[in-house]
Protein backbone atom coordinates (compact mmCIF):
# COMPACT_ATOMS: atom_id res chain seq x y z
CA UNK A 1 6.97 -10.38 22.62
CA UNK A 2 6.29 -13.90 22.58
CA UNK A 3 4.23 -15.40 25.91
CA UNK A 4 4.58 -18.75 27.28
CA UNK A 5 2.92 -21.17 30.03
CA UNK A 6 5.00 -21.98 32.49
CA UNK A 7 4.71 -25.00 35.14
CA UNK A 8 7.67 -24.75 37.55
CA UNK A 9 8.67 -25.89 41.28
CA UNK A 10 9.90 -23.61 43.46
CA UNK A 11 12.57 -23.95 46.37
CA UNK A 12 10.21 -25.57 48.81
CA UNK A 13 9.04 -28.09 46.31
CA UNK A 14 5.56 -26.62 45.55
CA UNK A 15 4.67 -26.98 42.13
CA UNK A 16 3.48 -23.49 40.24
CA UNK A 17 1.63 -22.73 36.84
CA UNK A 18 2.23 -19.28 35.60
CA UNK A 19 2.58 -17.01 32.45
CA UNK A 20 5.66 -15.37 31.33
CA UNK A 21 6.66 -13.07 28.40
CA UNK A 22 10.12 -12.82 27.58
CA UNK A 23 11.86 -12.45 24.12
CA UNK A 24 12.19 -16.42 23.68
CA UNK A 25 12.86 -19.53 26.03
CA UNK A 26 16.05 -19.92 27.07
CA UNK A 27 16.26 -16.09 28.57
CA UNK A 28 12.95 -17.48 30.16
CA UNK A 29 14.14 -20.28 32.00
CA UNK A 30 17.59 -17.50 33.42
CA UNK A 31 15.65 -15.28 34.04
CA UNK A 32 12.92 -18.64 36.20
CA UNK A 33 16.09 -19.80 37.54
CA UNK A 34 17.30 -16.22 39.14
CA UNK A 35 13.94 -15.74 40.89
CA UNK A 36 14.28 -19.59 42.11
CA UNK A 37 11.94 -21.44 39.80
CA UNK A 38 13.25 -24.74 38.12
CA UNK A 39 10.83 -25.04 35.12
CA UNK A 40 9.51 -27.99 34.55
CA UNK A 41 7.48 -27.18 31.38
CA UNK A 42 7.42 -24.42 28.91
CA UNK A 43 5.07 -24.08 26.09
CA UNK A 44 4.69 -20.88 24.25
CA UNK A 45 0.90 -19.65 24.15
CA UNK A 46 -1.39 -18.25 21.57
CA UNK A 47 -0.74 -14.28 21.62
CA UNK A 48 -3.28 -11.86 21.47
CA UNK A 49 -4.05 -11.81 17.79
CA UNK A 50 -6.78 -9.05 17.63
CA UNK A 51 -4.46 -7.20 19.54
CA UNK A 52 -1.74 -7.37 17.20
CA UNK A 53 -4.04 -6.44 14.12
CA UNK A 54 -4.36 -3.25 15.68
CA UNK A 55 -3.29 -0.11 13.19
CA UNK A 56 -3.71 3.46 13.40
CA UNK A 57 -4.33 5.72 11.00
CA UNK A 58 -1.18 7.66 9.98
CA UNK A 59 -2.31 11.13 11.68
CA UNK A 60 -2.34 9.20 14.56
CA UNK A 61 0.48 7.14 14.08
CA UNK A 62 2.89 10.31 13.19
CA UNK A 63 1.05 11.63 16.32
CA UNK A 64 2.28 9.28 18.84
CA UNK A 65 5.85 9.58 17.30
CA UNK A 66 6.20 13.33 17.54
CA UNK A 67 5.00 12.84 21.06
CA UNK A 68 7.34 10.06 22.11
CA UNK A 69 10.23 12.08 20.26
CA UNK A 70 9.78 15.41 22.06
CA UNK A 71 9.49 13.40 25.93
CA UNK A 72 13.16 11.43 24.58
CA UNK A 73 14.18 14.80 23.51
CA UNK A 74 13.35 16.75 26.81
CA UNK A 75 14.99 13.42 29.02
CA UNK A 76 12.49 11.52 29.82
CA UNK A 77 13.23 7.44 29.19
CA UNK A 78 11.61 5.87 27.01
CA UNK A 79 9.72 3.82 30.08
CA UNK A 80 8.18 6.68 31.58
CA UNK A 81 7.28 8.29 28.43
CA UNK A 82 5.57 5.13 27.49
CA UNK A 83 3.71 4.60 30.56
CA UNK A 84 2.65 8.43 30.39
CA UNK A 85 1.29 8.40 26.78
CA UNK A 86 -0.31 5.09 27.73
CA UNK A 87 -1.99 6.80 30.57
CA UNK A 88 -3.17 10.38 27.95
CA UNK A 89 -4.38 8.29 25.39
CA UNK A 90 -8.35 8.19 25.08
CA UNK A 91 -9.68 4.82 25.31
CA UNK A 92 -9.03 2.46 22.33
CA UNK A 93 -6.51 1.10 19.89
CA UNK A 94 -3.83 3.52 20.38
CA UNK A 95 -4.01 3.34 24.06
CA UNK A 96 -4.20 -0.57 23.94
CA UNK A 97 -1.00 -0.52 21.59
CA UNK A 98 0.73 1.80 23.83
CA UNK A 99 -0.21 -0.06 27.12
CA UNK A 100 1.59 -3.13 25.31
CA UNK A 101 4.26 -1.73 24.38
CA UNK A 102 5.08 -0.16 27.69
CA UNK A 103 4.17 -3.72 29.56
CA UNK A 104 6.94 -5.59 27.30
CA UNK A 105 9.61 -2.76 27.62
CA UNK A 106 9.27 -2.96 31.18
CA UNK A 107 9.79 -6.32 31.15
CA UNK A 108 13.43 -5.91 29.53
CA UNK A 109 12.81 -6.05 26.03
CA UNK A 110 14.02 -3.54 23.34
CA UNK A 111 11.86 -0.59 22.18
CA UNK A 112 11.67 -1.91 18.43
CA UNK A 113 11.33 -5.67 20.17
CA UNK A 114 8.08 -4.37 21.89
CA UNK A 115 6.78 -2.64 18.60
CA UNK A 116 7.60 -5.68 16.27
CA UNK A 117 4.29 -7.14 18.32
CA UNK A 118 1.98 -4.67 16.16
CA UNK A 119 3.86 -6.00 12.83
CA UNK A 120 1.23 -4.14 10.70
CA UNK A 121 1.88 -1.24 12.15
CA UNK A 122 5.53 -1.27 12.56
CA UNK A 123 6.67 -3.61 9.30
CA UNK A 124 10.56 -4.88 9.35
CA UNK A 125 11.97 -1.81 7.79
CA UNK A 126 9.92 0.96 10.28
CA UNK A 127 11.12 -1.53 13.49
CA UNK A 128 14.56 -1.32 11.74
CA UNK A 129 15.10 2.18 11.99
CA UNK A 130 13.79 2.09 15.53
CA UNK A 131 16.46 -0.65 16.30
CA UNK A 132 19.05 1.47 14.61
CA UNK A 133 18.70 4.13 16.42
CA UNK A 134 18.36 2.85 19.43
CA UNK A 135 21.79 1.04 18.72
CA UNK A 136 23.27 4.02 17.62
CA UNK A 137 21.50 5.93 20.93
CA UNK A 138 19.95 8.70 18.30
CA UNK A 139 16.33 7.39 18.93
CA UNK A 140 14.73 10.55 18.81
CA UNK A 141 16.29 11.98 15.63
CA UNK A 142 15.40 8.58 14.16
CA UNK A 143 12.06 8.48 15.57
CA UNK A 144 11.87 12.01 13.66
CA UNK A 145 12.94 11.22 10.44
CA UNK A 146 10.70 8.22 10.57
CA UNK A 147 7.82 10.54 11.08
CA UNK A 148 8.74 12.68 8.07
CA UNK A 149 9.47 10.06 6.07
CA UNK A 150 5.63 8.52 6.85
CA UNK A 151 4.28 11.91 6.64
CA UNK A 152 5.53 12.37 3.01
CA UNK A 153 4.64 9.10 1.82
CA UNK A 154 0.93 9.70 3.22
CA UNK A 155 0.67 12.93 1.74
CA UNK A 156 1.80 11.12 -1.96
CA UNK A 157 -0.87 8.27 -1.91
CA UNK A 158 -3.60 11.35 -0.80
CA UNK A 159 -2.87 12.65 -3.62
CA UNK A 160 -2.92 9.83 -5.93
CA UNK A 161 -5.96 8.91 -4.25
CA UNK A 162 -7.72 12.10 -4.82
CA UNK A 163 -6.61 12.03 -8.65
CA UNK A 164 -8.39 8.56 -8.90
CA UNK A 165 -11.75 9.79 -7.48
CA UNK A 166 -13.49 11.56 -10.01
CA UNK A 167 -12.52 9.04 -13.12
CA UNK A 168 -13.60 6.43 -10.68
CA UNK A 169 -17.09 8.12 -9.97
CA UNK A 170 -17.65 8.49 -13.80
CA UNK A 171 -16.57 5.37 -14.37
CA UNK A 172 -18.95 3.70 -12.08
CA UNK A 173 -21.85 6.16 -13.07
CA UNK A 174 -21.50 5.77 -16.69
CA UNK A 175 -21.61 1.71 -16.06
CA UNK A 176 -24.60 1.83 -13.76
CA UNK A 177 -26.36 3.70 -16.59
CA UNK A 178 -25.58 1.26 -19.23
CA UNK A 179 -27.01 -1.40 -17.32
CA UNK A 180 -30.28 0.59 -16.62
CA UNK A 181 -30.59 1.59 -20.33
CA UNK A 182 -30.05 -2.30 -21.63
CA UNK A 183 -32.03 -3.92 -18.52
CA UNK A 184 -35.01 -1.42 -17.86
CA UNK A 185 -35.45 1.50 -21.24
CA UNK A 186 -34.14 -0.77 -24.29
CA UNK A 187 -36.81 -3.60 -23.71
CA UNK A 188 -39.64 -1.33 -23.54
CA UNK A 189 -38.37 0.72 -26.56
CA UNK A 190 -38.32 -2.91 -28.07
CA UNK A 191 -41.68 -3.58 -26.92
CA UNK A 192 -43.14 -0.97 -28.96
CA UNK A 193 -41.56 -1.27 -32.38
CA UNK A 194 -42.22 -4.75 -32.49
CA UNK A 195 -45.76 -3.59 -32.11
CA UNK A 196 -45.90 -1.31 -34.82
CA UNK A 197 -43.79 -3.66 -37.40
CA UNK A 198 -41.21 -1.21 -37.54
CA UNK A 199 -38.46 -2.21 -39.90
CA UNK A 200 -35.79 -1.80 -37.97
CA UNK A 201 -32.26 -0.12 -38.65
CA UNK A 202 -29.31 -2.27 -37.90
CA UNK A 203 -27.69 -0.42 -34.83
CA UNK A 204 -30.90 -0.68 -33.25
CA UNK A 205 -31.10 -4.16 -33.48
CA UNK A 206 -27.85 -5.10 -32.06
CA UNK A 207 -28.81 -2.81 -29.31
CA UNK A 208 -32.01 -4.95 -28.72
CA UNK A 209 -29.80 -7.86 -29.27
CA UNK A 210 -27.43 -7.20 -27.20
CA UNK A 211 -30.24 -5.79 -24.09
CA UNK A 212 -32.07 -9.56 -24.22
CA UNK A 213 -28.73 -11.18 -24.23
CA UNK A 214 -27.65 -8.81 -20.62
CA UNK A 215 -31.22 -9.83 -19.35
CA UNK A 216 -30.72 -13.09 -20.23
CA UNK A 217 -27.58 -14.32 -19.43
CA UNK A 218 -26.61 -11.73 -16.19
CA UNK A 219 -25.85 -14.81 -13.50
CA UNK A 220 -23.34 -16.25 -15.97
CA UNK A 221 -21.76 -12.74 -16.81
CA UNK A 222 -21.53 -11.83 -12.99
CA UNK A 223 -20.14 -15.56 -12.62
CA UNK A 224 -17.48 -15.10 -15.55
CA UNK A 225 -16.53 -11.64 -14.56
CA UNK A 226 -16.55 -13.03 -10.59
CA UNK A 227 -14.25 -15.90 -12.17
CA UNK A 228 -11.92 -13.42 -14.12
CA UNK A 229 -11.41 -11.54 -10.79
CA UNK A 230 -10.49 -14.19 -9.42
CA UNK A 231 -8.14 -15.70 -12.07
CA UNK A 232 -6.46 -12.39 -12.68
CA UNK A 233 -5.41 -11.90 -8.45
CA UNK A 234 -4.48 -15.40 -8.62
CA UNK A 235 -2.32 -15.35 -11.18
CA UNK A 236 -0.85 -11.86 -10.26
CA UNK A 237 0.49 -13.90 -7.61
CA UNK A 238 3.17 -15.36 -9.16
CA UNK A 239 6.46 -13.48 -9.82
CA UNK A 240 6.25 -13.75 -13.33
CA UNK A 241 3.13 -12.53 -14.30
CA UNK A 242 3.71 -9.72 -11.69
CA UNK A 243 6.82 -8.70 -13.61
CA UNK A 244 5.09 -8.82 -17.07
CA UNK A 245 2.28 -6.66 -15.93
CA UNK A 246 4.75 -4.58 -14.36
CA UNK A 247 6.52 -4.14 -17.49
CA UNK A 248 3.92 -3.18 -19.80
CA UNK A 249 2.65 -1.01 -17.10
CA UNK A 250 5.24 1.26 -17.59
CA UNK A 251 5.48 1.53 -21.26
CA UNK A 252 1.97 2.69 -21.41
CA UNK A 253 2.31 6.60 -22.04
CA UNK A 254 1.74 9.14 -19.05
CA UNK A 255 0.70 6.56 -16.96
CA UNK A 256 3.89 4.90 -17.01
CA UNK A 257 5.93 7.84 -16.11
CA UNK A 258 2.93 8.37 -12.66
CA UNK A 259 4.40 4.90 -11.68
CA UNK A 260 7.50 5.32 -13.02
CA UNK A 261 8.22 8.20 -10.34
CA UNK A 262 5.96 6.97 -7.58
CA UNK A 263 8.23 3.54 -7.44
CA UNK A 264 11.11 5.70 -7.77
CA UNK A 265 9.93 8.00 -4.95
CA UNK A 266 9.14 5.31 -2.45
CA UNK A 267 12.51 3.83 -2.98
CA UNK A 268 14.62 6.63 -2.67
CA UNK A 269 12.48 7.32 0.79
CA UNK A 270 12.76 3.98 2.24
CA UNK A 271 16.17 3.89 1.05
CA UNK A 272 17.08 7.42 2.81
CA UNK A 273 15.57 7.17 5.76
CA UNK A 274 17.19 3.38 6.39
CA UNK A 275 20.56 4.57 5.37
CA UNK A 276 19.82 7.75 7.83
CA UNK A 277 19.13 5.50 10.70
CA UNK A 278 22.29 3.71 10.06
CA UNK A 279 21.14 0.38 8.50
CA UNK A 280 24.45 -0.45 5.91
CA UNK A 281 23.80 0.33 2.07
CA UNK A 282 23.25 -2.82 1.30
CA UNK A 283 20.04 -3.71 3.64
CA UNK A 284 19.23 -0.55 2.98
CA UNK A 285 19.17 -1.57 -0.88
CA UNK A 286 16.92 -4.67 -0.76
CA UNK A 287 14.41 -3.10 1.39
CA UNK A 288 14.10 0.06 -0.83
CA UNK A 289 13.92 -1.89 -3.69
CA UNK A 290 11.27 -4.79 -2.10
CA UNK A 291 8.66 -1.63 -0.97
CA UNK A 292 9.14 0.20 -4.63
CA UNK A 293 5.85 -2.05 -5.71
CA UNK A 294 7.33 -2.54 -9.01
CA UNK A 295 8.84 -5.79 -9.89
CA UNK A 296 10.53 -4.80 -13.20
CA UNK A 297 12.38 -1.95 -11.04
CA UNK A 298 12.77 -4.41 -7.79
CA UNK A 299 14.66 -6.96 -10.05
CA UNK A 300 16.81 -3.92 -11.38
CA UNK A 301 17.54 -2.52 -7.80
CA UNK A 302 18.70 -6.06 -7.10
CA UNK A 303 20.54 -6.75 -9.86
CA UNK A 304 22.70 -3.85 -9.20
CA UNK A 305 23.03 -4.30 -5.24
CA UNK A 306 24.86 -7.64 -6.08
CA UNK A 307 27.09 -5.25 -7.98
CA UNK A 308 27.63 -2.54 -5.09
CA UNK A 309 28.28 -5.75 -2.61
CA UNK A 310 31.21 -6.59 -4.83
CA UNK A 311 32.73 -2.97 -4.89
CA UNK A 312 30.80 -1.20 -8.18
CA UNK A 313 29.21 2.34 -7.22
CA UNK A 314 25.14 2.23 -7.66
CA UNK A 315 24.92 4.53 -10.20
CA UNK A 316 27.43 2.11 -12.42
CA UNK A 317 25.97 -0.81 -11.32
CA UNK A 318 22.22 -0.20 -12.71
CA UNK A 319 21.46 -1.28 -16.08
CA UNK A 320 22.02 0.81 -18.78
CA UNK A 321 19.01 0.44 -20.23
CA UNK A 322 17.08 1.21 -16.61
CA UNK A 323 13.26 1.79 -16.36
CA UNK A 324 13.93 4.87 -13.74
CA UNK A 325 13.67 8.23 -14.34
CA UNK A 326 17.04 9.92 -16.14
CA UNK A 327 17.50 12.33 -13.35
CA UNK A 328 18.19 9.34 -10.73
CA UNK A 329 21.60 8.09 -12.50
CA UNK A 330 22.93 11.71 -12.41
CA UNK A 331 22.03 12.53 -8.85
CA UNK A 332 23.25 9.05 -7.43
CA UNK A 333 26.63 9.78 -9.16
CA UNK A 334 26.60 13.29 -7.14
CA UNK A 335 25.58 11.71 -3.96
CA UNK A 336 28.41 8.99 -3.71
CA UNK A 337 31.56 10.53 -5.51
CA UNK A 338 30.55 13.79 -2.19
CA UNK A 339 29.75 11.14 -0.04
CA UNK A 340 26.27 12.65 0.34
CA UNK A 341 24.58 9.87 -0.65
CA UNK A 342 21.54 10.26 2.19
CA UNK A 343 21.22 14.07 0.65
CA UNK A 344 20.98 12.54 -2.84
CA UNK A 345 18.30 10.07 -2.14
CA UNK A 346 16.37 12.76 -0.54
CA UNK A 347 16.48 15.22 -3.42
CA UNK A 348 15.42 12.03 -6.15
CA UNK A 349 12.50 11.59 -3.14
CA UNK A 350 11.36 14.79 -3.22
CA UNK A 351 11.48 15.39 -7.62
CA UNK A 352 10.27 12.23 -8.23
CA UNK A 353 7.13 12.94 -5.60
CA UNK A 354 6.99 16.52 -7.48
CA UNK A 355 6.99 14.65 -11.06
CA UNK A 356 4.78 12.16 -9.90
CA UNK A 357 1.85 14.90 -8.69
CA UNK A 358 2.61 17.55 -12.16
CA UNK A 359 1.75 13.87 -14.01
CA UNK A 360 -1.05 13.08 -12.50
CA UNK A 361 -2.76 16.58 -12.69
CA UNK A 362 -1.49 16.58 -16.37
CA UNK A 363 -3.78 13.01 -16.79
CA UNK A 364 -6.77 14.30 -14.72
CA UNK A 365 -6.84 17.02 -16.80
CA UNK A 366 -6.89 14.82 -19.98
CA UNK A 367 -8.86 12.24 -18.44
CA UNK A 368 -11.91 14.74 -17.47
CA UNK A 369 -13.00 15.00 -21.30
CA UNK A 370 -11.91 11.98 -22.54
CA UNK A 371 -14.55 10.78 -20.10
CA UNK A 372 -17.09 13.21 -20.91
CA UNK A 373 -16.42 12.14 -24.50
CA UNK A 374 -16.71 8.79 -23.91
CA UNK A 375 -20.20 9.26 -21.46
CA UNK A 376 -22.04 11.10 -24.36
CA UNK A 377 -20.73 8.52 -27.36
CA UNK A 378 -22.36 5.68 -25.36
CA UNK A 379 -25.82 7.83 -24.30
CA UNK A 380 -25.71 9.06 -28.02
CA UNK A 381 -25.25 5.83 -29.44
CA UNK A 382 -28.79 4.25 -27.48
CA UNK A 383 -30.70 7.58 -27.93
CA UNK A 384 -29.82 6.63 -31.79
CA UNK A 385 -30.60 3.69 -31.70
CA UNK A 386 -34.14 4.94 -30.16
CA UNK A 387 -34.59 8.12 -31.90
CA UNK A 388 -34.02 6.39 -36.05
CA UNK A 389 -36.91 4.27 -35.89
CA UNK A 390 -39.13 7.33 -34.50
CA UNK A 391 -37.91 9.17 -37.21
CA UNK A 392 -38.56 6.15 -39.85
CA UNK A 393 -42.05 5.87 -38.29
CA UNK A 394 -42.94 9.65 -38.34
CA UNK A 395 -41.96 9.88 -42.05
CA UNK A 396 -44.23 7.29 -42.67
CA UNK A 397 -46.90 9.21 -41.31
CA UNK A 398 -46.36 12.08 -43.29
CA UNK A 399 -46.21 10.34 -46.44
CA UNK A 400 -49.79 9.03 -46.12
């Protein structure tokens, strides 16, 4: 909740300076004027920025939730239950969120007003399902199926996470050894046939080649690859290029369908649970279809919401030629002509989540010796390139 600096008279004329937080200024000055203050100046104030940075892990997060739910649940408001988490809470960031939250809700302001504060934590689409169902006086089934809904999508990025740690590992090991080969072995290696007039074979000399041009010229190749980064995340910036690499992302095989699904699976949940809460189809639309982190399937979502806001069903209204998965036309169809449509999303949730981990254990399991493959091609390609002029040296030898 916004804070201002106040400087106001009172009824005997004295002049005051205070600070006031209250959901914006002109429910500041009623609410100055009812305890007899006539502001004279009102200037909002700098919040509390490293307390609004604050975020909690998700355990923790879904934590506080199922807390909070169960006190609603049993009949405690949500003032008191506030105030008593507040107080249970060990000393740190949750307890400081909590303590802030409480403060502004005792003040007057809305439970998803308060939270809207901590806007990393609660983004626009988690603080609308908390003002839905606080609207719709089902906070604690919402607060619930906000928790599920966070605990699922957790539990998917684990698992893409743990996927993408042992190529990443390899990755990162084979490239360190590279370097040490071409910076530290191949020079001394190069050392000694140029020593012995070796004639050299051809691989081994674009090895060499190649090692004095990495010792050389590594500032400028750090430099260019720093300045690549840093075109590339520029660039990705713009809508456009977003949308091309989003485009050819998908076509890629295997990989395509893993983000294919995910996107799919994060809409359908952010979609569900919004819909659940009470938000109206069509909110519920552009906010499942801004958090799918695709922007080929985002401009597709859109493209058919337009549609559904002039009457069309969703499952008519997306393109033809869609970049989702086939099972999501089918199951939409279901969903609306029973009027099931919350059941629906949850089902495409929960397949596409299931497709999206039985793809990604499929890759990791064809990634594991493509990478092996790829490891001993480059260490066999250097010891080569050692081991042939040995071998042309060692003949020599024997001939004489």
């Amino acid at each position: 909740m916004p804070a201002f600096a106040i400087t106001a008279i009172d009824r005997l004329g004295r002049r005051q300076s205070l600070r006031e937080a209250a959901s914006d200024e002109p429910a500041l000055r009623e609410r100055l004027r009812a305890g007899g203050l006539f502001p004279v100046r009102i200037r909002p104030v700098e919040t509390q920025r490293h307390l609004a940075r604050i975020k909690l892990p998700i355990a923790e997060f879904v934590g506080v939730l199922h807390q909070l739910e169960l006190q609603l649940r049993a009949g405690v408001n949500a003032d008191a239950a506030l105030a008593q988490m507040a107080e249970d809470a060990p000393a740190g960031p949750m307890r400081a969120m909590l303590e802030k939250i409480h403060a502004d809700i005792a003040q007057g302001a809305p439970i998803h007003v308060a939270c809207r504060f901590f806007a990393r934590q609660f983004p626009p689409h988690v603080a609308a399902v908390i003002a839905a169902g606080e609207a719709s006086a089902q906070l604690p089934a919402a607060i619930r199926s906000l928790a599920g809904h966070l605990t699922s999508g957790a539990e998917l990025r684990r698992t893409a996470r743990r996927a993408l740690i042992y190529p990443t590992v390899v990755l990162i090991a084979t490239a360190c050894l590279i370097v040490f080969l071409l910076g530290g072995v191949v020079p001394q290696f190069a050392a000694i046939f140029e020593s012995l007039h070796v004639v050299l074979p051809a691989i081994t000399v674009a090895l060499i080649a190649t090692s004095g041009f990495l010792r050389a010229q590594w500032l400028a190749l750090a430099l260019g690859l720093a300045a690549l980064v840093m075109l590339a995340t520029y660039l990705l910036r713009s809508p456009r290029t977003r949308f091309v690499r989003d485009s050819a992302l998908l076509r890629l095989p295997l990989l395509g369908d893993i983000i294919r699904h995910l996107a799919t699976a994060r809409f359908a949940g952010h979609c569900r649970l919004l819909h659940e809460a009470g938000i109206p189809l069509l909110d519920a639309l552009k906010t499942g279809a801004e958090l799918t982190g695709n922007a080929l399937l985002e401009r597709q979502l859109l493209g058919a919401r337009e549609q559904v806001a002039v009457g069309r069903p969703l499952y008519a209204a997306l393109p033809k030629r869609h970049a989702f998965p086939g099972f999501i036309v089918p199951a939409i169809k279901s969903g609306e002509t029973t009027g099931q449509i919350g059941a629906a999303l949850q089902h495409i949730e929960e397949y596409a989540a299931s497709r999206a981990r039985e793809h990604l254990a499929t890759a990791l399991t064809l990634l594991e010796p493509l990478l092996l493959s790829a490891l001993t091609a480059v260490v066999g390609f250097i010891a080569l390139s050692f081991f042939l002029p040995l071998f042309s040296l060692l003949g020599g030898v024997n001939t004489r």
